[in-house]
PDB file of N, CA and C in Angstrom:
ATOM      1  N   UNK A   1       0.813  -1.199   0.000  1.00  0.00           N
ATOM      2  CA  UNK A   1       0.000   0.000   0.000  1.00  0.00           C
ATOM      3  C   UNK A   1       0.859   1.266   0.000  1.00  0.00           C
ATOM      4  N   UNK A   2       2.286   1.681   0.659  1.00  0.00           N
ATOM      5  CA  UNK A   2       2.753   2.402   0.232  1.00  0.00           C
ATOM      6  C   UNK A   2       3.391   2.573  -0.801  1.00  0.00           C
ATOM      7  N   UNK A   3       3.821   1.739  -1.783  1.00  0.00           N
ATOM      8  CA  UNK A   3       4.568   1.910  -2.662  1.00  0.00           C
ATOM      9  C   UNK A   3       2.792   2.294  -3.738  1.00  0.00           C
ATOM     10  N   UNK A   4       1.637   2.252  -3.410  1.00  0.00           N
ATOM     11  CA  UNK A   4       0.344   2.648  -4.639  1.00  0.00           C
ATOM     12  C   UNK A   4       0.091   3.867  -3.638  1.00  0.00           C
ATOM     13  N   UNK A   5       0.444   4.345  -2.394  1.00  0.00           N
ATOM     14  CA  UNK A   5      -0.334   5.513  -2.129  1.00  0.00           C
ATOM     15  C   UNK A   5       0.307   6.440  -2.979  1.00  0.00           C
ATOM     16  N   UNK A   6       1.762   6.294  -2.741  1.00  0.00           N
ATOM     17  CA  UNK A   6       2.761   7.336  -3.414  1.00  0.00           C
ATOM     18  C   UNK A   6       2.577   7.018  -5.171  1.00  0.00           C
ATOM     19  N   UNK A   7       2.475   6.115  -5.841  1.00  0.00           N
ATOM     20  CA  UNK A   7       2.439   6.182  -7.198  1.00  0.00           C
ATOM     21  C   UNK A   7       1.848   6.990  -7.780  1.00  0.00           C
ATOM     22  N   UNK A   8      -0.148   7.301  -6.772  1.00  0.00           N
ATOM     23  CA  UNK A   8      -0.699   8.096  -7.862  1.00  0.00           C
ATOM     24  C   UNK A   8      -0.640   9.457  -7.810  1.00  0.00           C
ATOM     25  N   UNK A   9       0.965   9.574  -7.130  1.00  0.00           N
ATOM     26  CA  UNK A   9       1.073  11.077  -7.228  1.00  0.00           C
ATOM     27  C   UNK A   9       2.762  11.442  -7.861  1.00  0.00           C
ATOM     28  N   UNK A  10       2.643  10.329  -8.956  1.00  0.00           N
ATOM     29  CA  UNK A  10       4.030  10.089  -9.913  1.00  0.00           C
ATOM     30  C   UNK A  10       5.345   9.760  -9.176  1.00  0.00           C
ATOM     31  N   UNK A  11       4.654   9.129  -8.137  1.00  0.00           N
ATOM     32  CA  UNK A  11       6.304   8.423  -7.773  1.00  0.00           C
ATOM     33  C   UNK A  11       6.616   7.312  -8.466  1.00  0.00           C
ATOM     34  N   UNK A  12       7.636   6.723  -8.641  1.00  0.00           N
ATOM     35  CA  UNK A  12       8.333   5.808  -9.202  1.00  0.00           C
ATOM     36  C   UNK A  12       8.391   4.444  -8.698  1.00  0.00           C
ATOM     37  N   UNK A  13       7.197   3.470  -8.964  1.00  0.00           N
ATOM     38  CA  UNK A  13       7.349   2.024  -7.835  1.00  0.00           C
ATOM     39  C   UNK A  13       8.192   1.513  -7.324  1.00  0.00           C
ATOM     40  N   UNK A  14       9.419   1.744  -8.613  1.00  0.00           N
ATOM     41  CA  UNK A  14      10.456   0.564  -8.378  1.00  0.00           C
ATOM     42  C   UNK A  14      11.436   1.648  -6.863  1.00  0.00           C
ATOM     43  N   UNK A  15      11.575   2.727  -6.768  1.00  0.00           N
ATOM     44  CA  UNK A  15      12.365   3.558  -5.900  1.00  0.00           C
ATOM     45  C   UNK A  15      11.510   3.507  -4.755  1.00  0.00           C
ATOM     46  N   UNK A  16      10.000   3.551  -4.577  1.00  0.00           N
ATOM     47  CA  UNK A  16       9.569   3.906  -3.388  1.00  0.00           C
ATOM     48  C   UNK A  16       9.361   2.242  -2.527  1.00  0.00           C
ATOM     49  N   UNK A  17       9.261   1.397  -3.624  1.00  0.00           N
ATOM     50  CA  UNK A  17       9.258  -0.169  -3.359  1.00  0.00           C
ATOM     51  C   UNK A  17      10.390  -0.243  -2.677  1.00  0.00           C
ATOM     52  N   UNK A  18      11.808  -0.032  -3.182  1.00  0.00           N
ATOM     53  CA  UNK A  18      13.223  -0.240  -2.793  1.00  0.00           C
ATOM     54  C   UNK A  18      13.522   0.658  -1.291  1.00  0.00           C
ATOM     55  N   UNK A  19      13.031   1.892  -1.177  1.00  0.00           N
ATOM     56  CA  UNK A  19      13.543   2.412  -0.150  1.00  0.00           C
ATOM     57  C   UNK A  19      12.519   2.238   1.353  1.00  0.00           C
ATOM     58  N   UNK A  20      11.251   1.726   0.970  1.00  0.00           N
ATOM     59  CA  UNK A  20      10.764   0.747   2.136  1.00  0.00           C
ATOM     60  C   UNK A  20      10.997  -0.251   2.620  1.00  0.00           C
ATOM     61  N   UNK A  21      12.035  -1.201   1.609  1.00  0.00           N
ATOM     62  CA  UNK A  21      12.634  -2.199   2.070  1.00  0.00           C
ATOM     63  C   UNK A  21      13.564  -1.966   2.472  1.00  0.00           C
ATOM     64  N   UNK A  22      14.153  -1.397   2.232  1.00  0.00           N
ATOM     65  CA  UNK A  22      15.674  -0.936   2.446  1.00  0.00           C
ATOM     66  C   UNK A  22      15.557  -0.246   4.386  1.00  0.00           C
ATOM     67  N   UNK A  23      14.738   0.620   4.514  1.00  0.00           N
ATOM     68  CA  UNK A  23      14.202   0.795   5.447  1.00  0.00           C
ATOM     69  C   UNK A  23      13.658   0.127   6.694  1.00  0.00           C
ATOM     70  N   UNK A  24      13.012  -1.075   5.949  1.00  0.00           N
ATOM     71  CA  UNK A  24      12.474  -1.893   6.996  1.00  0.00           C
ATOM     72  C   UNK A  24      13.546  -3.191   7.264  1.00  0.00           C
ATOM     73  N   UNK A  25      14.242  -3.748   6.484  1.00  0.00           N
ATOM     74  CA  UNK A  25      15.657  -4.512   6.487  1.00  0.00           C
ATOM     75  C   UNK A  25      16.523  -4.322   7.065  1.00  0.00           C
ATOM     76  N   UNK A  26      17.101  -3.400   6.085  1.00  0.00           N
ATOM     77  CA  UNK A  26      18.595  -2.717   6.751  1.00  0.00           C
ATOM     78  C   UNK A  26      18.814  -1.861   7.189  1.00  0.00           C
ATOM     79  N   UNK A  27      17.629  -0.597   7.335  1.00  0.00           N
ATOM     80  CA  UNK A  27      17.897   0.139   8.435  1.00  0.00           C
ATOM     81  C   UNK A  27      17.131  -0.312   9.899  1.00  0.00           C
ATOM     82  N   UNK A  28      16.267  -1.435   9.295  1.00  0.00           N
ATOM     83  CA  UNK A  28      15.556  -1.863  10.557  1.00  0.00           C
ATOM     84  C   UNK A  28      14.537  -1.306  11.800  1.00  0.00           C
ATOM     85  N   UNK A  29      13.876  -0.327  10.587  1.00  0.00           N
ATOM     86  CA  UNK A  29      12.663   0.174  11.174  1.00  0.00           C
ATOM     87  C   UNK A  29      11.452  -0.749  11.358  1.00  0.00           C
ATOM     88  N   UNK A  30      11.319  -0.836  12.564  1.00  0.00           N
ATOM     89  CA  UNK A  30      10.331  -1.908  13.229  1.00  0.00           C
ATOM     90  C   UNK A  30       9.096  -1.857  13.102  1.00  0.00           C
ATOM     91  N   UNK A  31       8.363  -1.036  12.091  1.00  0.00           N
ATOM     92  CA  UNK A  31       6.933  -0.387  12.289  1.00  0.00           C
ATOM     93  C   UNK A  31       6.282   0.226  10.780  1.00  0.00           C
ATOM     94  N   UNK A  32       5.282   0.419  11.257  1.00  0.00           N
ATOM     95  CA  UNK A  32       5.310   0.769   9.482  1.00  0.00           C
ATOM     96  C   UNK A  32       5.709   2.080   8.731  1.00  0.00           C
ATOM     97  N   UNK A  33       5.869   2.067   7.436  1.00  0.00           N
ATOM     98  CA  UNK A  33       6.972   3.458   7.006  1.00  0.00           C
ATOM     99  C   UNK A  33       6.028   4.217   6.582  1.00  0.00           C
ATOM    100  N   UNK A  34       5.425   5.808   6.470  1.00  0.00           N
ATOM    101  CA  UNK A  34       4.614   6.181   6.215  1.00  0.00           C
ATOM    102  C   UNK A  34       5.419   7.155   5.066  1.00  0.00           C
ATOM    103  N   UNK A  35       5.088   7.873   4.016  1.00  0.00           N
ATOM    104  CA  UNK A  35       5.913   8.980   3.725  1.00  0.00           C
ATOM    105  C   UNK A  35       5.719  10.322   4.279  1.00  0.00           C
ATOM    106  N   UNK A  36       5.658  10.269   5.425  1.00  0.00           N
ATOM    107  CA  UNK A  36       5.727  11.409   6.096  1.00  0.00           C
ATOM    108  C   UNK A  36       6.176  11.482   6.963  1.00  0.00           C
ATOM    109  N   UNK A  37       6.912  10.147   7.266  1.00  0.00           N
ATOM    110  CA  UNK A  37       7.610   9.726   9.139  1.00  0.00           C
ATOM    111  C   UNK A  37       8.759  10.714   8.555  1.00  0.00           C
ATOM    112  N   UNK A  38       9.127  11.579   9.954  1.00  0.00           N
ATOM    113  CA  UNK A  38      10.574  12.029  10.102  1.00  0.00           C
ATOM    114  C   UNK A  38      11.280  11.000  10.016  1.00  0.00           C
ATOM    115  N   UNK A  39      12.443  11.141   9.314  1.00  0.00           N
ATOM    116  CA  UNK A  39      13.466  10.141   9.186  1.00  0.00           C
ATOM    117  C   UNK A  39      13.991  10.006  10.998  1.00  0.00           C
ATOM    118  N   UNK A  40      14.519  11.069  11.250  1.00  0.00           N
ATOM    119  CA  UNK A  40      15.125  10.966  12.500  1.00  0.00           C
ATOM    120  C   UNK A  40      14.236  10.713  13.922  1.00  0.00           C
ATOM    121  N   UNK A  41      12.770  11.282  13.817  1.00  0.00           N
ATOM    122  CA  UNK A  41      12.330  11.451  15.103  1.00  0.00           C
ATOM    123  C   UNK A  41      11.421  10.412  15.081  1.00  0.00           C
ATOM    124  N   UNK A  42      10.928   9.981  13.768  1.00  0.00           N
ATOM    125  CA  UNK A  42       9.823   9.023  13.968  1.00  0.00           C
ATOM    126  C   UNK A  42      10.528   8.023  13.790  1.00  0.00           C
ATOM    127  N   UNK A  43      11.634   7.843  12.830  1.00  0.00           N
ATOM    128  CA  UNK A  43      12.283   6.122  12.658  1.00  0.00           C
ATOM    129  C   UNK A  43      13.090   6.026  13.452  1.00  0.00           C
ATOM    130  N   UNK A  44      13.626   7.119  13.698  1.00  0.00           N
ATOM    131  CA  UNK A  44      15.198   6.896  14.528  1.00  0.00           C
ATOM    132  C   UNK A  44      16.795   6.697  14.026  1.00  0.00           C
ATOM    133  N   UNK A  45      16.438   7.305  12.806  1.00  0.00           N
ATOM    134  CA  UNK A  45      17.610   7.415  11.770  1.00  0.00           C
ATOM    135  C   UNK A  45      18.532   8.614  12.651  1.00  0.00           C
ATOM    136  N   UNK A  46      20.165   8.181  12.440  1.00  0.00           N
ATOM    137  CA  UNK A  46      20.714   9.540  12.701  1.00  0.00           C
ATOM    138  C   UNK A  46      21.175  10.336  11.757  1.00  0.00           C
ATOM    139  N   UNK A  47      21.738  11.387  11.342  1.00  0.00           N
ATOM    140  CA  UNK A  47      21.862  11.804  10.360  1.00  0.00           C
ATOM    141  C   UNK A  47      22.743  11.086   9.563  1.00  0.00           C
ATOM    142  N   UNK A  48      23.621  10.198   9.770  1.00  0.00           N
ATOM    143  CA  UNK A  48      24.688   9.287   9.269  1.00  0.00           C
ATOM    144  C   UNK A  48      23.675   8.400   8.793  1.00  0.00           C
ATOM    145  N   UNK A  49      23.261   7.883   9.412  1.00  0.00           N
ATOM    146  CA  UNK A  49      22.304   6.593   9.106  1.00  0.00           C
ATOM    147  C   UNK A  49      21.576   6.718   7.881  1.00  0.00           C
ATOM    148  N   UNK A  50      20.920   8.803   7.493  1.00  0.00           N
ATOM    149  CA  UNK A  50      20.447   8.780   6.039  1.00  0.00           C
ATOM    150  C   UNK A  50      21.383   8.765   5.267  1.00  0.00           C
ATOM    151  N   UNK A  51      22.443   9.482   5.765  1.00  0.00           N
ATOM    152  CA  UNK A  51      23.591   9.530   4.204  1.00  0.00           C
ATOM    153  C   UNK A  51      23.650   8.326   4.381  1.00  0.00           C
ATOM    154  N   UNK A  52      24.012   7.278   4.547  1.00  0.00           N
ATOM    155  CA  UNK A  52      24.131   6.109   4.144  1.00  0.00           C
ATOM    156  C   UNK A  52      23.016   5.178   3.490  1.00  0.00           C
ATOM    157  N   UNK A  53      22.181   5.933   4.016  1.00  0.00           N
ATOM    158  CA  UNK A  53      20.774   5.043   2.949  1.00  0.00           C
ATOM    159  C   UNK A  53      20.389   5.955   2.029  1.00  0.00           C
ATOM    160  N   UNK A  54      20.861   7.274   1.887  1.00  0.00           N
ATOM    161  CA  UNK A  54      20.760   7.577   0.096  1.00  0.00           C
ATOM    162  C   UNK A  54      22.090   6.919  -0.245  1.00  0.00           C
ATOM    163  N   UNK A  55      23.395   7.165   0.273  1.00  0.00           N
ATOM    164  CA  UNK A  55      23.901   6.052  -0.851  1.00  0.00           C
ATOM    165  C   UNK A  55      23.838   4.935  -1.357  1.00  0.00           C
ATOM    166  N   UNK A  56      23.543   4.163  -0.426  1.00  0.00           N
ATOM    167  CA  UNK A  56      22.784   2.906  -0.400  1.00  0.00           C
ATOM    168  C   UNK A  56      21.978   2.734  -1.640  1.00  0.00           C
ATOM    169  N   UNK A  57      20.973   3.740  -1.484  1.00  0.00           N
ATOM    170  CA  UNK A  57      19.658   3.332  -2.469  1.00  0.00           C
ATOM    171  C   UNK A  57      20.306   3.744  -3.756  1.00  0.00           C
ATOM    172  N   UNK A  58      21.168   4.932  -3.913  1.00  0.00           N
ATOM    173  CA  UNK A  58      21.194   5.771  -5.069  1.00  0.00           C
ATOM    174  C   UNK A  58      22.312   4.472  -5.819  1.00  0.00           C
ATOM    175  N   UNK A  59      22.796   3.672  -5.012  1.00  0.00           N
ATOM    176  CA  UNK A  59      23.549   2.885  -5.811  1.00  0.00           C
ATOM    177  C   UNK A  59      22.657   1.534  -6.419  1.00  0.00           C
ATOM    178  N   UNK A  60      22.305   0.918  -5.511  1.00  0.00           N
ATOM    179  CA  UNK A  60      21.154  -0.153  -5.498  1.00  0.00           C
ATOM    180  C   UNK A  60      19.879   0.247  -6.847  1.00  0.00           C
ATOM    181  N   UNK A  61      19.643   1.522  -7.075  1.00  0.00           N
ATOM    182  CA  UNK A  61      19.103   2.067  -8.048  1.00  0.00           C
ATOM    183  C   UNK A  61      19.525   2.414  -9.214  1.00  0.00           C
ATOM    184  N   UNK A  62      20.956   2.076  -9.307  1.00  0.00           N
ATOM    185  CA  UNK A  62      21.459   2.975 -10.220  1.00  0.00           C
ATOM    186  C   UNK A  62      21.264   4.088 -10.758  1.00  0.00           C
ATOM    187  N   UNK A  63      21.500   4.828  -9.754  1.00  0.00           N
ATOM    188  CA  UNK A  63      21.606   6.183  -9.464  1.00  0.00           C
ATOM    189  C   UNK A  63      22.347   7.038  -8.967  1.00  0.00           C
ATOM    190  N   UNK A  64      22.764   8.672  -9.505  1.00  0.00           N
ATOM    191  CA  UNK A  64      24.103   9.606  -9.316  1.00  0.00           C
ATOM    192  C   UNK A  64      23.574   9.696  -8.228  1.00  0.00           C
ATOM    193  N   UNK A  65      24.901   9.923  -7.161  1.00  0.00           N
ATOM    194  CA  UNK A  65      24.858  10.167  -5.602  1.00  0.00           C
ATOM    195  C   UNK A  65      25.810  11.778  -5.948  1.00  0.00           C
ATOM    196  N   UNK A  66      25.174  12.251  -5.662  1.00  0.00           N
ATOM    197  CA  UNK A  66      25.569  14.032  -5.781  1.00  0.00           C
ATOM    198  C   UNK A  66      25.436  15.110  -4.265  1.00  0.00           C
ATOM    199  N   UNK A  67      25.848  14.275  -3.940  1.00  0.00           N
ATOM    200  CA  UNK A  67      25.955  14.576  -2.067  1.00  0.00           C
ATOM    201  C   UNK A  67      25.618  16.518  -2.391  1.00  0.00           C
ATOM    202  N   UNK A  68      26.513  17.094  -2.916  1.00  0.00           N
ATOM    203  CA  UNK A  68      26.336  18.872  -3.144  1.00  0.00           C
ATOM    204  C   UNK A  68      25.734  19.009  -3.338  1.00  0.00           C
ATOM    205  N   UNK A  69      24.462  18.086  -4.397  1.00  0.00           N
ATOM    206  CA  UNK A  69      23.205  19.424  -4.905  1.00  0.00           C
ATOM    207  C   UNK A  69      22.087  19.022  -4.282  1.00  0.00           C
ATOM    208  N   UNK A  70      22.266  18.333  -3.250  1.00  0.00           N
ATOM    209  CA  UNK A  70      20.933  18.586  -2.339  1.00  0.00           C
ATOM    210  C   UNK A  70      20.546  19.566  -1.724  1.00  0.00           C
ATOM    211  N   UNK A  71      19.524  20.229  -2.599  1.00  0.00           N
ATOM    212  CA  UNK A  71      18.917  21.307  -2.185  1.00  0.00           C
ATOM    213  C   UNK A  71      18.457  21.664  -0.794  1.00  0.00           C
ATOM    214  N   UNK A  72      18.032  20.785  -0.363  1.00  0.00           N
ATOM    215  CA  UNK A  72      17.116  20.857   1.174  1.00  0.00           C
ATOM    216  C   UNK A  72      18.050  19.642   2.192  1.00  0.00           C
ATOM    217  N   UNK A  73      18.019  19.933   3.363  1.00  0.00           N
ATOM    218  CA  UNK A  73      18.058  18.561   3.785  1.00  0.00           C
ATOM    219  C   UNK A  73      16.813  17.305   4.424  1.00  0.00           C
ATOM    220  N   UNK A  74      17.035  15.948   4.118  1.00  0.00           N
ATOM    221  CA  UNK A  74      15.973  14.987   4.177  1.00  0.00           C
ATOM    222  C   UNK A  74      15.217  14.862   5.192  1.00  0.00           C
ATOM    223  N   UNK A  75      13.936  14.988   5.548  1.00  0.00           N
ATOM    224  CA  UNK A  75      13.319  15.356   6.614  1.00  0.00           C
ATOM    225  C   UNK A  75      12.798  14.368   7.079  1.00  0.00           C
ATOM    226  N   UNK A  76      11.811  14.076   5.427  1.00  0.00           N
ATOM    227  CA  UNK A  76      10.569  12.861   5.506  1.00  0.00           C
ATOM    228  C   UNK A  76      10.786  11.497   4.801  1.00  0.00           C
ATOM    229  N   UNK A  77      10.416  10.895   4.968  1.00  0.00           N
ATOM    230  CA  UNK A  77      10.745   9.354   4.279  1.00  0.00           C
ATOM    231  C   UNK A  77      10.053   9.926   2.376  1.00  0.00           C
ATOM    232  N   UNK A  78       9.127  11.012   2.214  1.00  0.00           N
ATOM    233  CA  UNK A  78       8.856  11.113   1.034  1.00  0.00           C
ATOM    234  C   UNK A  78      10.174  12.115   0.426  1.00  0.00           C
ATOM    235  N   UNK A  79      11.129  12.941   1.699  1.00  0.00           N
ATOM    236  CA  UNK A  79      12.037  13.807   0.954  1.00  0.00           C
ATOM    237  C   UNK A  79      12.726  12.623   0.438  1.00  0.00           C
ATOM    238  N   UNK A  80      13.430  11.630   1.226  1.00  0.00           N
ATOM    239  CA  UNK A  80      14.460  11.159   0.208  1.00  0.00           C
ATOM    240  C   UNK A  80      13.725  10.621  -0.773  1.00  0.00           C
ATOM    241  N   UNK A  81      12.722  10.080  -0.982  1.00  0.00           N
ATOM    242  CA  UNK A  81      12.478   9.158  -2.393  1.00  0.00           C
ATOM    243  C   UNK A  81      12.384  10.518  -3.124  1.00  0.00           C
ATOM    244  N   UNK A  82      12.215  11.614  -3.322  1.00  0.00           N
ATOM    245  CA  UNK A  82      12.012  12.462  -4.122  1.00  0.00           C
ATOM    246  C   UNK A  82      13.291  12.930  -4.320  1.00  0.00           C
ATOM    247  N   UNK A  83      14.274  12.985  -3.889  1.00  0.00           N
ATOM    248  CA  UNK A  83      15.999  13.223  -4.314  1.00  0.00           C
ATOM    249  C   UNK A  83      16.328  11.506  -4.706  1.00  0.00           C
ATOM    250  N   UNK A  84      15.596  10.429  -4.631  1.00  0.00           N
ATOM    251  CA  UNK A  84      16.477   9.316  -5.066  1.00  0.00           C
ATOM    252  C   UNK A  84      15.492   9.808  -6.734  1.00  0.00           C
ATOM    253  N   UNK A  85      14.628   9.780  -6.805  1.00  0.00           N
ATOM    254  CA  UNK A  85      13.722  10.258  -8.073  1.00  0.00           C
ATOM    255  C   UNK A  85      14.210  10.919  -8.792  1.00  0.00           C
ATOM    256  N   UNK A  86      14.826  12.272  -8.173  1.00  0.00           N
ATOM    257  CA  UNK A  86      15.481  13.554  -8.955  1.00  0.00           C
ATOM    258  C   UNK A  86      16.769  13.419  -9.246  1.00  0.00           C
ATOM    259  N   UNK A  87      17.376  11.714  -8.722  1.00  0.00           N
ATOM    260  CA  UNK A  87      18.821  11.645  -9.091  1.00  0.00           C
ATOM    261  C   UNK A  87      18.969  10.947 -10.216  1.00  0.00           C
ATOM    262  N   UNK A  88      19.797  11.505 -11.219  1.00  0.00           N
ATOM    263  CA  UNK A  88      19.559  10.919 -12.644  1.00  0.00           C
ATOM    264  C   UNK A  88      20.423   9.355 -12.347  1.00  0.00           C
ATOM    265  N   UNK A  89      19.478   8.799 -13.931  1.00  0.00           N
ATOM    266  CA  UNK A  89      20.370   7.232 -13.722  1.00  0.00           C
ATOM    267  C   UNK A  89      21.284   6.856 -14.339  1.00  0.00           C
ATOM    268  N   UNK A  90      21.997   6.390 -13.668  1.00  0.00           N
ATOM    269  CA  UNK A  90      23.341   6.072 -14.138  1.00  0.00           C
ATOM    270  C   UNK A  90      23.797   5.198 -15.838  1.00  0.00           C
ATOM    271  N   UNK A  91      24.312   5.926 -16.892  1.00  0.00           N
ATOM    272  CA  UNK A  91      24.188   5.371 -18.228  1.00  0.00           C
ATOM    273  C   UNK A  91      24.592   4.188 -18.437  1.00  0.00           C
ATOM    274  N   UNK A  92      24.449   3.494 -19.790  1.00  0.00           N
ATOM    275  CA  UNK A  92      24.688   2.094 -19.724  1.00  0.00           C
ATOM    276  C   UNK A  92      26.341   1.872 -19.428  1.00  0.00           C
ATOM    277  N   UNK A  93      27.265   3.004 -20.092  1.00  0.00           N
ATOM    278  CA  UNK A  93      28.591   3.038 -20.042  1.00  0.00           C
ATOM    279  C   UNK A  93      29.284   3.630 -18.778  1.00  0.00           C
ATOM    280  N   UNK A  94      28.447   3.949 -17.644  1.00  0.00           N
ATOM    281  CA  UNK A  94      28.500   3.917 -16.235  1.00  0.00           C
ATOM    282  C   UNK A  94      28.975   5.292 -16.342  1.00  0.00           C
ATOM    283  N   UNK A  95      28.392   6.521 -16.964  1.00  0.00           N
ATOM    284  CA  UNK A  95      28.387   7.643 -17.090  1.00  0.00           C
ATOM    285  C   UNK A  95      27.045   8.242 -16.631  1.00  0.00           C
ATOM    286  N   UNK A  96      26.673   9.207 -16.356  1.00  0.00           N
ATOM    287  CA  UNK A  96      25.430   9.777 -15.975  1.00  0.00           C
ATOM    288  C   UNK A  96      25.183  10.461 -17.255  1.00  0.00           C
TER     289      UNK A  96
END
């Protein structure tokens, strides 16, 4: 159900599919992921804990990890899927 709440508002299945698992696995959030949980206060992410799960995902996705042009910093479980979204994908010749 989260990976169709977020679709019909043009998110990307395969990214919002991946970073709930990724979430509930290996970062080992015990509960359910909403896109609106604070990363830090509602899951319990520390700020290390997200940079490591956008790199995580942005690689797992094949996707540019551009640590500088993050505009904002990640608040909500919907900010990062929307910077893993806005991060272009990586070309077949492993060029962006």
């Amino acid at each position: 159900t989260f990976t169709a709440q977020l679709e019909q508002y043009g998110f990307d299945p395969v990214i919002t599919g991946s970073t709930f698992r990724y979430l509930r696995e290996v970062q080992l959030v015990p509960f359910p992921v909403l896109p609106g949980d604070d990363l830090e206060k509602d899951l319990g992410l520390a700020p290390e804990d997200v940079d490591q799960s956008v790199r995580d995902l942005t690689t797992a996705l094949r996707r540019v990890h551009s640590p500088g042009l993050q505009p904002t910093p990640l608040i909500t479980v919907e900010d990062l899927i929307r910077l893993l979204q806005a991060s272009p994908r990586i070309g077949r010749t492993g060029a962006a």
